[in-house]
Protein backbone atom coordinates (compact mmCIF):
# COMPACT_ATOMS: atom_id res chain seq x y z
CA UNK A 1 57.54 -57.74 363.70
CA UNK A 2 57.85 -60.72 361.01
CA UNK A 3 58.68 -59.15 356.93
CA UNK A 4 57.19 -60.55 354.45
CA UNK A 5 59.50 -62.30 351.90
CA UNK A 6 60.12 -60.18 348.89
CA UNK A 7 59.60 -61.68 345.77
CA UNK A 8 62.64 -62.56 344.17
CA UNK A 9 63.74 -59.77 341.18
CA UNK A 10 62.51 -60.58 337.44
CA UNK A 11 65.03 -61.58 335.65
CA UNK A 12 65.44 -60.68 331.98
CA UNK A 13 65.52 -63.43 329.64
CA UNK A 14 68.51 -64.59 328.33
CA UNK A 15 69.44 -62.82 325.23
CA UNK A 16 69.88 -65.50 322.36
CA UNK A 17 72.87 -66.05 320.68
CA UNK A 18 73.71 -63.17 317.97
CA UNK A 19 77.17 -62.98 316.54
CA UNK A 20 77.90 -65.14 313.72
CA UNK A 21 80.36 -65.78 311.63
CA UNK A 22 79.16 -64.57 307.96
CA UNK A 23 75.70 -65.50 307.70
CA UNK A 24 73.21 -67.31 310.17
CA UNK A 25 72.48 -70.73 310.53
CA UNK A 26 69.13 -70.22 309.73
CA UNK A 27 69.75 -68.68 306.61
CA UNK A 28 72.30 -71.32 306.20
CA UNK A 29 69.86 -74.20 306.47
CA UNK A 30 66.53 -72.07 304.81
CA UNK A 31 68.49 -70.25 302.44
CA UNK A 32 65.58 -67.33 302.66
CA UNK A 33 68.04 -64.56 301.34
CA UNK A 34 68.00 -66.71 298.00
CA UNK A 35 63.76 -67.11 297.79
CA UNK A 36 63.23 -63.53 298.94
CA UNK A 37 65.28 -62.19 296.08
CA UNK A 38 63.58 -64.82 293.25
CA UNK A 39 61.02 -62.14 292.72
CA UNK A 40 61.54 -60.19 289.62
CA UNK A 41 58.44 -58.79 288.25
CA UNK A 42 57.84 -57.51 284.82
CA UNK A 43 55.34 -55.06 285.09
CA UNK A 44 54.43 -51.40 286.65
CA UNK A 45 51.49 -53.00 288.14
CA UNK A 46 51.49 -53.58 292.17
CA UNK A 47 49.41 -56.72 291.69
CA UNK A 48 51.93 -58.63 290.14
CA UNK A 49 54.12 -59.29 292.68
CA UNK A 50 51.19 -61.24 294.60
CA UNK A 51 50.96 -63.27 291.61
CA UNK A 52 54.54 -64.16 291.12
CA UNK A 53 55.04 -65.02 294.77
CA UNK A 54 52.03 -67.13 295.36
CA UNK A 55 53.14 -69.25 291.65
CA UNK A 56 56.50 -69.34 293.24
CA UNK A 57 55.00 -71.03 296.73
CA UNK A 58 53.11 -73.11 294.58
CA UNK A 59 55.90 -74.71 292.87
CA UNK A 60 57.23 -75.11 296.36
CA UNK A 61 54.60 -77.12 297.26
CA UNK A 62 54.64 -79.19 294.12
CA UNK A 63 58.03 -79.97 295.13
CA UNK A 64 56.73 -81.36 298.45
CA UNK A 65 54.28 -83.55 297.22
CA UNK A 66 56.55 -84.79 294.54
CA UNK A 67 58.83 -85.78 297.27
CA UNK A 68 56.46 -87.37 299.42
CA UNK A 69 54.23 -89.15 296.59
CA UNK A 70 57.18 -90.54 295.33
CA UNK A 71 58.49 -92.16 298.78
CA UNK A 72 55.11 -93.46 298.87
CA UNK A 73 55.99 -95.42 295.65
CA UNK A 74 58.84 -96.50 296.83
CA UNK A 75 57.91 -97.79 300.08
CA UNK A 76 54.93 -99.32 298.16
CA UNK A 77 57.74 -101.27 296.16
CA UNK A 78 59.10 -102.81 298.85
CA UNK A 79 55.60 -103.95 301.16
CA UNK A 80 56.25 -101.21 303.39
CA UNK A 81 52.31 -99.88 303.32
CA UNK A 82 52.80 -97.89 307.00
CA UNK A 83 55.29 -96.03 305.57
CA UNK A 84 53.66 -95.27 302.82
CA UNK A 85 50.22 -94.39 303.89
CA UNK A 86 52.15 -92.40 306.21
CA UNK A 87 53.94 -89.98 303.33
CA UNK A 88 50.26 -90.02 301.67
CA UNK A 89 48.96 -88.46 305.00
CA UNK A 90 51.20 -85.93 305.21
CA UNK A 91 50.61 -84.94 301.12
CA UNK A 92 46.88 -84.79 302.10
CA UNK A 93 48.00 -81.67 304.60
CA UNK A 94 50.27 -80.25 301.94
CA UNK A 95 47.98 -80.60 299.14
CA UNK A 96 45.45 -78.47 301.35
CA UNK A 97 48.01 -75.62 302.10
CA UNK A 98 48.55 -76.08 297.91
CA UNK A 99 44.95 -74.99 297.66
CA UNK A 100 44.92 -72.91 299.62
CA UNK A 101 47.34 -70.89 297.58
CA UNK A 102 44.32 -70.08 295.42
CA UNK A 103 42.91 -67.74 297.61
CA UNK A 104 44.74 -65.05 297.10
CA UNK A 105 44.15 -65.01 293.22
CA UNK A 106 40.76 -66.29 293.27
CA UNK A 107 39.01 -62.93 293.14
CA UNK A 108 40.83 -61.30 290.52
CA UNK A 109 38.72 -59.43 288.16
CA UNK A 110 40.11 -59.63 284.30
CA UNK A 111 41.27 -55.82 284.34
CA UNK A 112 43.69 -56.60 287.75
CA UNK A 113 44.89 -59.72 285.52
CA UNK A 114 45.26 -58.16 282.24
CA UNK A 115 46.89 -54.79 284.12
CA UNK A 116 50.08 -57.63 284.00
CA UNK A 117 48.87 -60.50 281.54
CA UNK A 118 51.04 -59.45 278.76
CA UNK A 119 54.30 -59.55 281.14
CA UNK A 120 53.64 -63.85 280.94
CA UNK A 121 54.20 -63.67 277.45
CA UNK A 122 53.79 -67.60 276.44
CA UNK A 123 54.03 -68.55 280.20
CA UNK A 124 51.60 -70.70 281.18
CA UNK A 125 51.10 -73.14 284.34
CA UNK A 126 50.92 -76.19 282.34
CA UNK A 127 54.46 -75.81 281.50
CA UNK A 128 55.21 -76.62 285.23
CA UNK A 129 57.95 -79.17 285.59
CA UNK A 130 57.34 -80.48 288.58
CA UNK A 131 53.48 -80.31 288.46
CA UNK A 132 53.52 -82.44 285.53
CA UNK A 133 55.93 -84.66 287.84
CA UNK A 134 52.75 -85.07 290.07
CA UNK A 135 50.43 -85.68 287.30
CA UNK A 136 52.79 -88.43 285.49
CA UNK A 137 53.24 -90.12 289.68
CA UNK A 138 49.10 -89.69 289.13
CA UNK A 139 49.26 -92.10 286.52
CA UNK A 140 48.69 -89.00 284.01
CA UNK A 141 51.16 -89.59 281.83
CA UNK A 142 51.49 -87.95 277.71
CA UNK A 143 54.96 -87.85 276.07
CA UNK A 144 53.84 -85.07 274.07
CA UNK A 145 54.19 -82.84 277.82
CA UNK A 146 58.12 -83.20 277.77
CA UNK A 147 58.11 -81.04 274.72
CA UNK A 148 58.20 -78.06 276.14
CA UNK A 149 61.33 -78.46 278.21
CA UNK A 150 63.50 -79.43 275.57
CA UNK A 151 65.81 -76.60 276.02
CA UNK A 152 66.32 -77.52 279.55
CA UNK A 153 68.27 -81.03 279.81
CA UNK A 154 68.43 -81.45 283.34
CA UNK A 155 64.44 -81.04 283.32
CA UNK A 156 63.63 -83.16 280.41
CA UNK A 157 65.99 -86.02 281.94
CA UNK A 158 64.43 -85.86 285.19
CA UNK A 159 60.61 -85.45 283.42
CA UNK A 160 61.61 -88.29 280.93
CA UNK A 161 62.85 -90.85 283.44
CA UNK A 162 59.42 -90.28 285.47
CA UNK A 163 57.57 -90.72 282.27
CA UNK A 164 58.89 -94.36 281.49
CA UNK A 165 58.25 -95.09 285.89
CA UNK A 166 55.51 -96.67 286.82
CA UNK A 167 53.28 -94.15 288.52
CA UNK A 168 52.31 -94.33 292.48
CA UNK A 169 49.22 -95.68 290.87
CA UNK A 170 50.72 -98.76 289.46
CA UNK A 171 52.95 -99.76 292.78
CA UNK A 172 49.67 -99.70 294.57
CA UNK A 173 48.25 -102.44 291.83
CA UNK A 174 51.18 -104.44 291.73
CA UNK A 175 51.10 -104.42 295.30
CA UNK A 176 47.61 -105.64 295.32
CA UNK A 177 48.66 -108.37 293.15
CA UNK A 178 51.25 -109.43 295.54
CA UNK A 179 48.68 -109.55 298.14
CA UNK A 180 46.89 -112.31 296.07
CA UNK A 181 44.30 -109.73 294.56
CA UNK A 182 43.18 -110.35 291.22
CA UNK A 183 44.55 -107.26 289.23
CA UNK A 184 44.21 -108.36 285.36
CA UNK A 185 48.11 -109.31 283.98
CA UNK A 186 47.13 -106.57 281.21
CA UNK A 187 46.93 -104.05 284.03
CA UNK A 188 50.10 -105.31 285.94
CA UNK A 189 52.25 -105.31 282.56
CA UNK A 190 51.33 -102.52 280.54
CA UNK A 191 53.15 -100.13 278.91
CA UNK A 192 53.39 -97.16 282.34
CA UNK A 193 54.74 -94.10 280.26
CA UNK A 194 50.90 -94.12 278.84
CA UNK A 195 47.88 -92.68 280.55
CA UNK A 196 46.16 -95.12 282.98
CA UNK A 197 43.13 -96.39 281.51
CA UNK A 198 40.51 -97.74 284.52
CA UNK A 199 39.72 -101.47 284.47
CA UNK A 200 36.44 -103.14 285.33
CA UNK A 201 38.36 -105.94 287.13
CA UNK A 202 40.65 -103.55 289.36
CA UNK A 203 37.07 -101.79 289.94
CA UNK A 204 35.93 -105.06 291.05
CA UNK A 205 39.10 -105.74 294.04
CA UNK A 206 38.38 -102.58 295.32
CA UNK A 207 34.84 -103.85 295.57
CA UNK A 208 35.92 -106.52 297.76
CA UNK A 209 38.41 -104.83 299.78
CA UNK A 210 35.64 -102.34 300.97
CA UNK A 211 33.15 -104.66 301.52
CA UNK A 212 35.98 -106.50 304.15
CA UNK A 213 36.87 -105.26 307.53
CA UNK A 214 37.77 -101.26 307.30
CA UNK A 215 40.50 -101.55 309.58
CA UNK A 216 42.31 -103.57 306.90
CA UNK A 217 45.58 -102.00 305.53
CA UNK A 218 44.78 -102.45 302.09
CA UNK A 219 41.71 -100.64 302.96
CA UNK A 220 42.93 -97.88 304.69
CA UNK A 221 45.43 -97.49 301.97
CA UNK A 222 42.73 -97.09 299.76
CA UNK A 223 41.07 -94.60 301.90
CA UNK A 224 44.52 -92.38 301.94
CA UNK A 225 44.26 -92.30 298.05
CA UNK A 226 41.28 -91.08 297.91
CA UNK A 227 42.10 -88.11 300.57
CA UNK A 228 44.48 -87.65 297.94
CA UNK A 229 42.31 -87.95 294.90
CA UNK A 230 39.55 -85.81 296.51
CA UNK A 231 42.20 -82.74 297.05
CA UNK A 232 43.74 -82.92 293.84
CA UNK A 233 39.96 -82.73 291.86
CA UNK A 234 39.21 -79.57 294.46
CA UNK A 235 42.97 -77.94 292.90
CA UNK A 236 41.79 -78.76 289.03
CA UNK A 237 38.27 -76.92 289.98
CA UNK A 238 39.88 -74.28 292.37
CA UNK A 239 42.38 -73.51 289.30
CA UNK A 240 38.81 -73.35 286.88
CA UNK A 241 36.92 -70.85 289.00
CA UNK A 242 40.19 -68.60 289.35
CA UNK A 243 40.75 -68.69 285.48
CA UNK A 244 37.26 -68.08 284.79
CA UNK A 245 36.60 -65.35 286.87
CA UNK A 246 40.04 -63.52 285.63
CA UNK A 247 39.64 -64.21 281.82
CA UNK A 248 36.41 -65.69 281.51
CA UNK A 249 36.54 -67.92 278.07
CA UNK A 250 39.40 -66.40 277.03
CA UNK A 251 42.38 -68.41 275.54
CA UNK A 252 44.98 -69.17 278.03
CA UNK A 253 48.65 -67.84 277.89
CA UNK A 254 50.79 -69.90 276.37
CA UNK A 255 48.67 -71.01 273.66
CA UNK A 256 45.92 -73.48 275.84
CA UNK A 257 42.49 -73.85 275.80
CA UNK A 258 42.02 -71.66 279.04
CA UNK A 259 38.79 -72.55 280.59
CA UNK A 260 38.07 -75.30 278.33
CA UNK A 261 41.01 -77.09 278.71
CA UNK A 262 40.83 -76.83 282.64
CA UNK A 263 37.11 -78.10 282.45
CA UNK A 264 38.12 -81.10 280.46
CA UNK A 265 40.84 -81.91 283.29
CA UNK A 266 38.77 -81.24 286.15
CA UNK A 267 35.82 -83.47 285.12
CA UNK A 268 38.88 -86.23 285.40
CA UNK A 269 39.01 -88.25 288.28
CA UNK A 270 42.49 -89.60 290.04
CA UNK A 271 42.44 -93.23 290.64
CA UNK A 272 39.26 -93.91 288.86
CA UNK A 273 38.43 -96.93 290.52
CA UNK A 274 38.38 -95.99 293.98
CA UNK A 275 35.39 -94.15 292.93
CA UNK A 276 33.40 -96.47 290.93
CA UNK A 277 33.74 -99.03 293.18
CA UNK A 278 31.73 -97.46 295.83
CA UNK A 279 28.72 -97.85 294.16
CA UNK A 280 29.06 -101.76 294.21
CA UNK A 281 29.42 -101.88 298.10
C-alpha cells in the first residue's frame, strides 16, 4: 500500500534582524524620534495637536517641492528639459498629497478653531519660509516678504538669495529663447527679484507652440506647468474655503487680511500665459 507524500512542515519566517547597536538604521536614516517629538502644543484643547501636526507635514511637503521645483530650474539652465519635466511630474504628485493635507482642517467650525486660536499668537501661514520659497520659484516674488525673518539669518540669507534668482518661470523663457522663440528682450532681461508681470508676446509663443505637434517637448513642458499651475490655484482656494469656514471674515492671525487676502491670491493665476494662450488656439 503506496503513502501519500506528506507535505513538507511550514516553516516560520525568518525573524528579521533586531539587535542594534544604539539606535536603528531606520531611525538613523528617517530620524522619526526627532519629528515625533516636534509637537509641542500650547493649549488644553485636544484639537490642537491635529492642527500642529498637519502644519508641520505641510511644511514637509513645501520642502519637497522646493527641492524638486528648483532642480527643475536647474536642469532647465542647462537644456536638460527630460529631466526637468521629470522633477515637475513628480511635484504634480506631491503637490496633490500637499492638498490633501487640507482635509483634515477643512471642516473646522470657528468654536473648534478659536478653542486654540489664541495659542498662534501672531503666527500666521504666510510667514512660511519655505512656502514663500515656492511662491518666489513661482515667479511671485515681493521684497517686502523677507521682513519677517529678519531675526533668523540663516532664513533671510537663504529667502534673499532666492529673491534676486530668476524664478523656474524665467529658466523656462530663457529657454524658449534659446530654442529660437521670440520671448521679448524686456522679458528675458528684467529685473527677476520683482513679480512676473504676463506679456502679450510670451502669450503669443505659447500660441504657436500649441498649435504645433503635441508631442513636442516644448509642448509637453508646457503641459507639466500647467499640472503644476492647476494644483497650486486648487491649494490657494482649498486654503480659502478652510479659513472661511473656521473664521469666516474674520482678520487673520498675524495681522492679514484673512479671507480677503486669500481671495485676492487665489483669483491669481501661476504662469499666466499658459492660460491665456489657450484661447488663441
Amino acid at each position: 500500500m503506496s503513502h501519500q507524500a506528506q507535505p513538507a512542515e511550514a516553516t516560520e519566517p525568518e525573524t528579521p534582524h533586531l539587535d542594534f547597536q544604539g539606535t536603528t538604521p531606520y531611525e538613523d536614516y528617517v530620524q522619526a524620534d526627532v519629528l515625533t517629538h516636534l509637537q509641542h502644543t500650547l493649549s488644553d484643547d485636544p484639537g490642537e495637536m491635529v492642527f500642529l501636526v498637519t502644519t508641520q507635514v505641510m511644511e514637509l511637503w513645501f520642502t519637497v517641492i522646493v527641492h524638486e521645483w528648483e532642480t527643475a530650474a536647474n536642469a532647465l539652465r542647462e537644456d536638460r528639459v527630460p529631466v526637468a519635466v521629470a522633477a515637475l511630474k513628480r511635484s504634480v504628485r506631491e503637490l496633490e498629497a500637499l492638498n490633501a493635507s487640507w482635509r483634515p482642517l477643512s471642516q473646522l467650525t470657528p468654536a473648534q478653531f478659536n478653542a486654540y486660536r489664541s495659542a498662534l499668537g501672531e503666527g500666521s501661514g504666510f510667514q512660511s519660509a519655505m512656502y514663500r520659497r515656492m511662491e518666489f520659484l513661482l515667479g511671485e516674488k515681493s521684497a517686502s516678504m523677507l521682513v519677517p525673518h529678519r531675526g533668523a539669518p540663516r532664513v533671510h540669507a537663504e529667502l534673499e538669495k532666492a529673491l534676486h534668482e530668476p524664478s523656474l518661470y524665467d529658466e523656462v523663457l530663457r529657454l524658449l529663447a534659446r530654442r529660437g522663440h521670440a520671448v521679448p528682450a524686456a522679458v528675458l532681461q528684467r529685473d527677476v527679484s520683482l513679480r512676473y508681470e504676463p506679456s502679450r508676446d510670451v502669450e503669443a509663443v505659447w500660441t504657436a507652440l500649441y498649435a504645433g505637434p503635441e508631442d513636442d517637448e516644448l509642448a509637453r513642458l508646457g503641459e507639466a506647468l500647467t499640472d503644476v499651475a492647476e494644483l497650486v490655484w486648487r491649494w490657494r482656494n482649498d486654503h480659502l474655503v478652510a479659513t472661511r469656514r473656521a473664521m469666516g471674515a474674520k482678520a487673520g492671525t498675524g495681522g492679514s487680511a484673512g479671507v480677503a487676502w486669500l481671495e485676492k491670491r487665489a483669483q491669481k493665476n501661476v504662469f499666466p500665459e499658459l492660460w491665456t494662450a489657450r484661447s488663441h488656439v
